[in-house]
Protein backbone atom coordinates (compact mmCIF):
# COMPACT_ATOMS: atom_id res chain seq x y z
CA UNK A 1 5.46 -21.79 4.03
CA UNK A 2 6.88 -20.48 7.14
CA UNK A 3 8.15 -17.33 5.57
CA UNK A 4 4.92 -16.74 3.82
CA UNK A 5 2.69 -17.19 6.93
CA UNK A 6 5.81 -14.18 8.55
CA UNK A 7 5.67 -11.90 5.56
CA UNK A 8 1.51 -11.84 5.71
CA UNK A 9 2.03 -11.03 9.48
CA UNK A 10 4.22 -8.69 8.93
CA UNK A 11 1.68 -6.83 6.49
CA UNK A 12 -1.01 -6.94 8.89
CA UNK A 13 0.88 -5.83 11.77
CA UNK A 14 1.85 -2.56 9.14
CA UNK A 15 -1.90 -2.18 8.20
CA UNK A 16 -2.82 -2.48 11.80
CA UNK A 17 -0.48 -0.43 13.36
CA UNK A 18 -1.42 2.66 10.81
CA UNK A 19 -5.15 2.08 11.55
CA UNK A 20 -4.37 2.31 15.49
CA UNK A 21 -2.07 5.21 14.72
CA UNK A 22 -5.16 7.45 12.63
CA UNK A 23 -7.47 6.20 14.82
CA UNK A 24 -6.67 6.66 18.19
CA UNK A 25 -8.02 9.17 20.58
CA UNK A 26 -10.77 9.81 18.60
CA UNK A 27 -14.29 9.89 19.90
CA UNK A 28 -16.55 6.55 18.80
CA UNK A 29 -19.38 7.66 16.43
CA UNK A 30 -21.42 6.14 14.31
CA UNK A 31 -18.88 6.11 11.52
CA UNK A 32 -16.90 4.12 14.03
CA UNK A 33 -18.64 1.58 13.28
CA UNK A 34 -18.04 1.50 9.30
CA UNK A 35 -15.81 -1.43 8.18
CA UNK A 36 -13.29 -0.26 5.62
CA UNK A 37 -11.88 -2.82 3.38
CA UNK A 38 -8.48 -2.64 2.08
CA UNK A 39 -7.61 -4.27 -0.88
CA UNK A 40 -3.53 -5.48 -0.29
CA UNK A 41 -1.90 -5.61 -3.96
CA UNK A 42 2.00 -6.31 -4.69
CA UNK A 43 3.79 -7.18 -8.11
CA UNK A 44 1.88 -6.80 -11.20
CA UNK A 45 3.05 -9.09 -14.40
CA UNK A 46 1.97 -8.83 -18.23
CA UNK A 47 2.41 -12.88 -18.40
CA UNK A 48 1.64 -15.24 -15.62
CA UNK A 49 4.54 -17.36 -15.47
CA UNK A 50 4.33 -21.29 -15.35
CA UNK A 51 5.14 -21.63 -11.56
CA UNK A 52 5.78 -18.97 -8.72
CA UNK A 53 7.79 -19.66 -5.63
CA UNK A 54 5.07 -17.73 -3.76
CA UNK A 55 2.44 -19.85 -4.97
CA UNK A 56 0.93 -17.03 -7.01
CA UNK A 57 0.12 -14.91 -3.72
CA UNK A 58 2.36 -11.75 -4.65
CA UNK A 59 1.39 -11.48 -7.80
CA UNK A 60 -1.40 -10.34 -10.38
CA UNK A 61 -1.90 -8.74 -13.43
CA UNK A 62 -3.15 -5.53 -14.54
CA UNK A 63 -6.32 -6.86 -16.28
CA UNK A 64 -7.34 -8.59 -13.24
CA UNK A 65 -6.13 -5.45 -11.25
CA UNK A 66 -8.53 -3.45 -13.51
CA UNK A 67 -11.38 -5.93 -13.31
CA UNK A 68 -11.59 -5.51 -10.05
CA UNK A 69 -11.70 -1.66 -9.80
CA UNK A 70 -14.58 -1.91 -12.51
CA UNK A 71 -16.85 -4.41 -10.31
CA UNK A 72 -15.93 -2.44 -7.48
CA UNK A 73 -16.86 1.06 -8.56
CA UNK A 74 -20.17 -0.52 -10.33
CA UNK A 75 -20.70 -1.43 -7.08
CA UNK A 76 -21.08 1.75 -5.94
CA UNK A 77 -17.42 1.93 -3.88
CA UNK A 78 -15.67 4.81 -3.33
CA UNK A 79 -11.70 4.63 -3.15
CA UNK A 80 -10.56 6.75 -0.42
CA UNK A 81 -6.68 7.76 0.56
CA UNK A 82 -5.70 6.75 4.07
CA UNK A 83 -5.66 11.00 4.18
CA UNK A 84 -9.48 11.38 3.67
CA UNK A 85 -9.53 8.34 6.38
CA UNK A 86 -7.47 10.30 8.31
CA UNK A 87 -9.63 13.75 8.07
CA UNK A 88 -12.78 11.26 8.43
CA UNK A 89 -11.67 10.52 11.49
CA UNK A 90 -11.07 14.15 12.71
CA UNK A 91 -14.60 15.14 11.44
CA UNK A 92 -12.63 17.41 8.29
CA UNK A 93 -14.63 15.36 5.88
CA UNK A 94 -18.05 13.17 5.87
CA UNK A 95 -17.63 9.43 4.96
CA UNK A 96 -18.73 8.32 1.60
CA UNK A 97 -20.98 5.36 0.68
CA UNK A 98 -18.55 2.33 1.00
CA UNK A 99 -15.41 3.62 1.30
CA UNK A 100 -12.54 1.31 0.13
CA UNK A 101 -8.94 1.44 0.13
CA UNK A 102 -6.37 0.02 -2.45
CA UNK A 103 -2.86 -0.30 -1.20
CA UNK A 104 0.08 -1.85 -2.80
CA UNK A 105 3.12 -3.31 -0.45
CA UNK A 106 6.93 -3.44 -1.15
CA UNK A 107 6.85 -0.49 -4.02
CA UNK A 108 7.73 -2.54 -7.50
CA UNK A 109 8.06 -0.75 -10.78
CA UNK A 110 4.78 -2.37 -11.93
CA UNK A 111 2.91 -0.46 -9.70
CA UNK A 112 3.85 2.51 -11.68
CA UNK A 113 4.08 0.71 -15.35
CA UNK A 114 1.08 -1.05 -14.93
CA UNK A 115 -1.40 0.25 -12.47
CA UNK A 116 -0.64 3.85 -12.33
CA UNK A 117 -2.05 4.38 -16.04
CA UNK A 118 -5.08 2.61 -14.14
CA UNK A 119 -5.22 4.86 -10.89
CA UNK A 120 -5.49 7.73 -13.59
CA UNK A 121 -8.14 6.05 -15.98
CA UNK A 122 -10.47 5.72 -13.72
CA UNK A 123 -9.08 8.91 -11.03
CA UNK A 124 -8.45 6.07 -8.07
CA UNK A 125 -6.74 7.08 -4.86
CA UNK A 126 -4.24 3.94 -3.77
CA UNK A 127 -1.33 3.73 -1.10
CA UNK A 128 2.12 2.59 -2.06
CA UNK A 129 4.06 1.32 1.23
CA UNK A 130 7.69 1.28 -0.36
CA UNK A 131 10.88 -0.73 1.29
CA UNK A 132 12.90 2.41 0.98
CA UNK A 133 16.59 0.02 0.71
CA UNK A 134 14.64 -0.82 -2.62
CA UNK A 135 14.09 2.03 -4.81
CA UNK A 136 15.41 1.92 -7.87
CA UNK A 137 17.20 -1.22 -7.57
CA UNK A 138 16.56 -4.55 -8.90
CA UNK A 139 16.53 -6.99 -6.67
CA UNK A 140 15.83 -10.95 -7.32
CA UNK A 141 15.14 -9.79 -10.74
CA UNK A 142 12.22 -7.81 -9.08
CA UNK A 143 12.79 -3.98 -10.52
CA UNK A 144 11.58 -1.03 -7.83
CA UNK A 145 10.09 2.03 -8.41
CA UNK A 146 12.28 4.72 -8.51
CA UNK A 147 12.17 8.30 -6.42
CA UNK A 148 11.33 10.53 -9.58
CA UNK A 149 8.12 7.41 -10.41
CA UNK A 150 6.79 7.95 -6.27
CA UNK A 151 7.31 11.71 -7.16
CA UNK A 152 5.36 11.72 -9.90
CA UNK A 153 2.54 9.53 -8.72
CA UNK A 154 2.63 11.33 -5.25
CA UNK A 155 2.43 14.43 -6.88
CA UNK A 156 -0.74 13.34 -9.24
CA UNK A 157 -2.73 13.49 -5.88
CA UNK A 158 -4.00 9.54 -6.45
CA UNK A 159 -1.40 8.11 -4.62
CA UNK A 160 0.36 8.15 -1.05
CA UNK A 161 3.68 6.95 -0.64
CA UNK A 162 4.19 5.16 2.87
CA UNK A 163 6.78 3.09 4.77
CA UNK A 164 6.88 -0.71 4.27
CA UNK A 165 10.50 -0.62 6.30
CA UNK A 166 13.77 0.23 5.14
CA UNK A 167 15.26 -3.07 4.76
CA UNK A 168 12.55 -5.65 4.31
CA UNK A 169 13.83 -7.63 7.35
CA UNK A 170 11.33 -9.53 9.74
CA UNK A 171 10.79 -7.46 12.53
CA UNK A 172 9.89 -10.53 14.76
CA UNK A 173 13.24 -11.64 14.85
CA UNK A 174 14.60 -7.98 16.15
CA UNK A 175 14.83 -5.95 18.99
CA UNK A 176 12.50 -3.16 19.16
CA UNK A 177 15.31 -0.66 19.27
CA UNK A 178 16.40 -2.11 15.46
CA UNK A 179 12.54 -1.90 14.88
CA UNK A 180 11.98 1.62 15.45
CA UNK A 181 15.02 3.05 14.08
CA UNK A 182 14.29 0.99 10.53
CA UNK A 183 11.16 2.43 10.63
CA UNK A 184 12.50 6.20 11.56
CA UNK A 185 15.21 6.01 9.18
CA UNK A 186 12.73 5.04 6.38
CA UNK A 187 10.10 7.58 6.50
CA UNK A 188 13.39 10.39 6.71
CA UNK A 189 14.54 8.78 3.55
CA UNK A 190 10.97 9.05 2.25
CA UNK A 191 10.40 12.92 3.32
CA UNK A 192 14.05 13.39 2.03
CA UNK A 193 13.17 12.16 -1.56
CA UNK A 194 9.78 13.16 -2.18
């Protein structure tokens, strides 16, 4: 329970810290004022398995994944990259009725076997924050995405491929010095590759 109550800090310190990062030193307007949700996804699976260490909070399946999309667009949402939220913010671009985000945390190969085909279906902008140590390994059974899959889906112009760390590691339990360099090293590794 502990480490589940960590790794959900962790993810909203991430989310946070990108939001301060886009949106600082930027004059408040009225769009200021717009709440964004974003929608936090991480493994996808075909079958739900019987039990889940995790308690069935890191996972979900691509029917449910789809679901969701289809409620949310027939409810008039539009999915937005953190790019447009980004130009929003420096006046490049006007905001959209109910913009929404869709990010996916840790980079797993299901985000590319399963909800890629999805992004394209229904031409859906979503962020992919990748633990760069990760790709194209399999670790705890867990398969990653590889370098050529974020190419590819990069490349489509539906998704961005961000950060998530280089090693996984709690950052609470590290000196900001480790901190910063995991973080430097892993968006160099990122540029490098894609």
């Amino acid at each position: 329970m502990k480490i589940k109550f960590w790794v959900m800090l962790l993810i909203l310190i991430v989310i946070i810290a990108l939001a301060v990062i886009l949106l600082s030193g930027h004059p408040k307007s009225d769009e200021a004022d717009v709440k964004i949700p974003i929608l936090l996804y991480h493994d996808f699976v075909t079958v739900v398995p019987d039990s889940d260490p995790d308690n069935f909070n890191y996972i979900n399946t691509p029917q449910s994944f789809e679901e969701n999309i289809k409620v949310l667009k027939e409810n008039g949402y539009t999915f937005i990259s953190f790019q447009e939220l980004n130009d929003l913010m420096h006046g490049k671009i006007e905001l959209p009725a109910k913009p929404i985000l869709v990010t996916m945390d840790d980079g797993y190969e299901s985000n590319y076997e399963c909800i890629y085909p999805i992004l394209k279906k229904y031409d859906l902008k979503a962020s992919i924050f990748v633990v760069t140590d990760n790709i194209g390994k399999t670790v705890d059974k867990k398969k990653y995405l590889t370098w050529e899959e974020c190419l590819e889906m990069q490349n489509s112009g539906l998704v961005e491929i961000f950060s998530h760390s280089k090693r996984h590691v709690f950052y609470d339990k590290l000196p900001a010095r480790v901190i910063r360099d995991d973080v430097i090293e892993s968006y160099e590794i990122i540029e490098k590759n894609l």
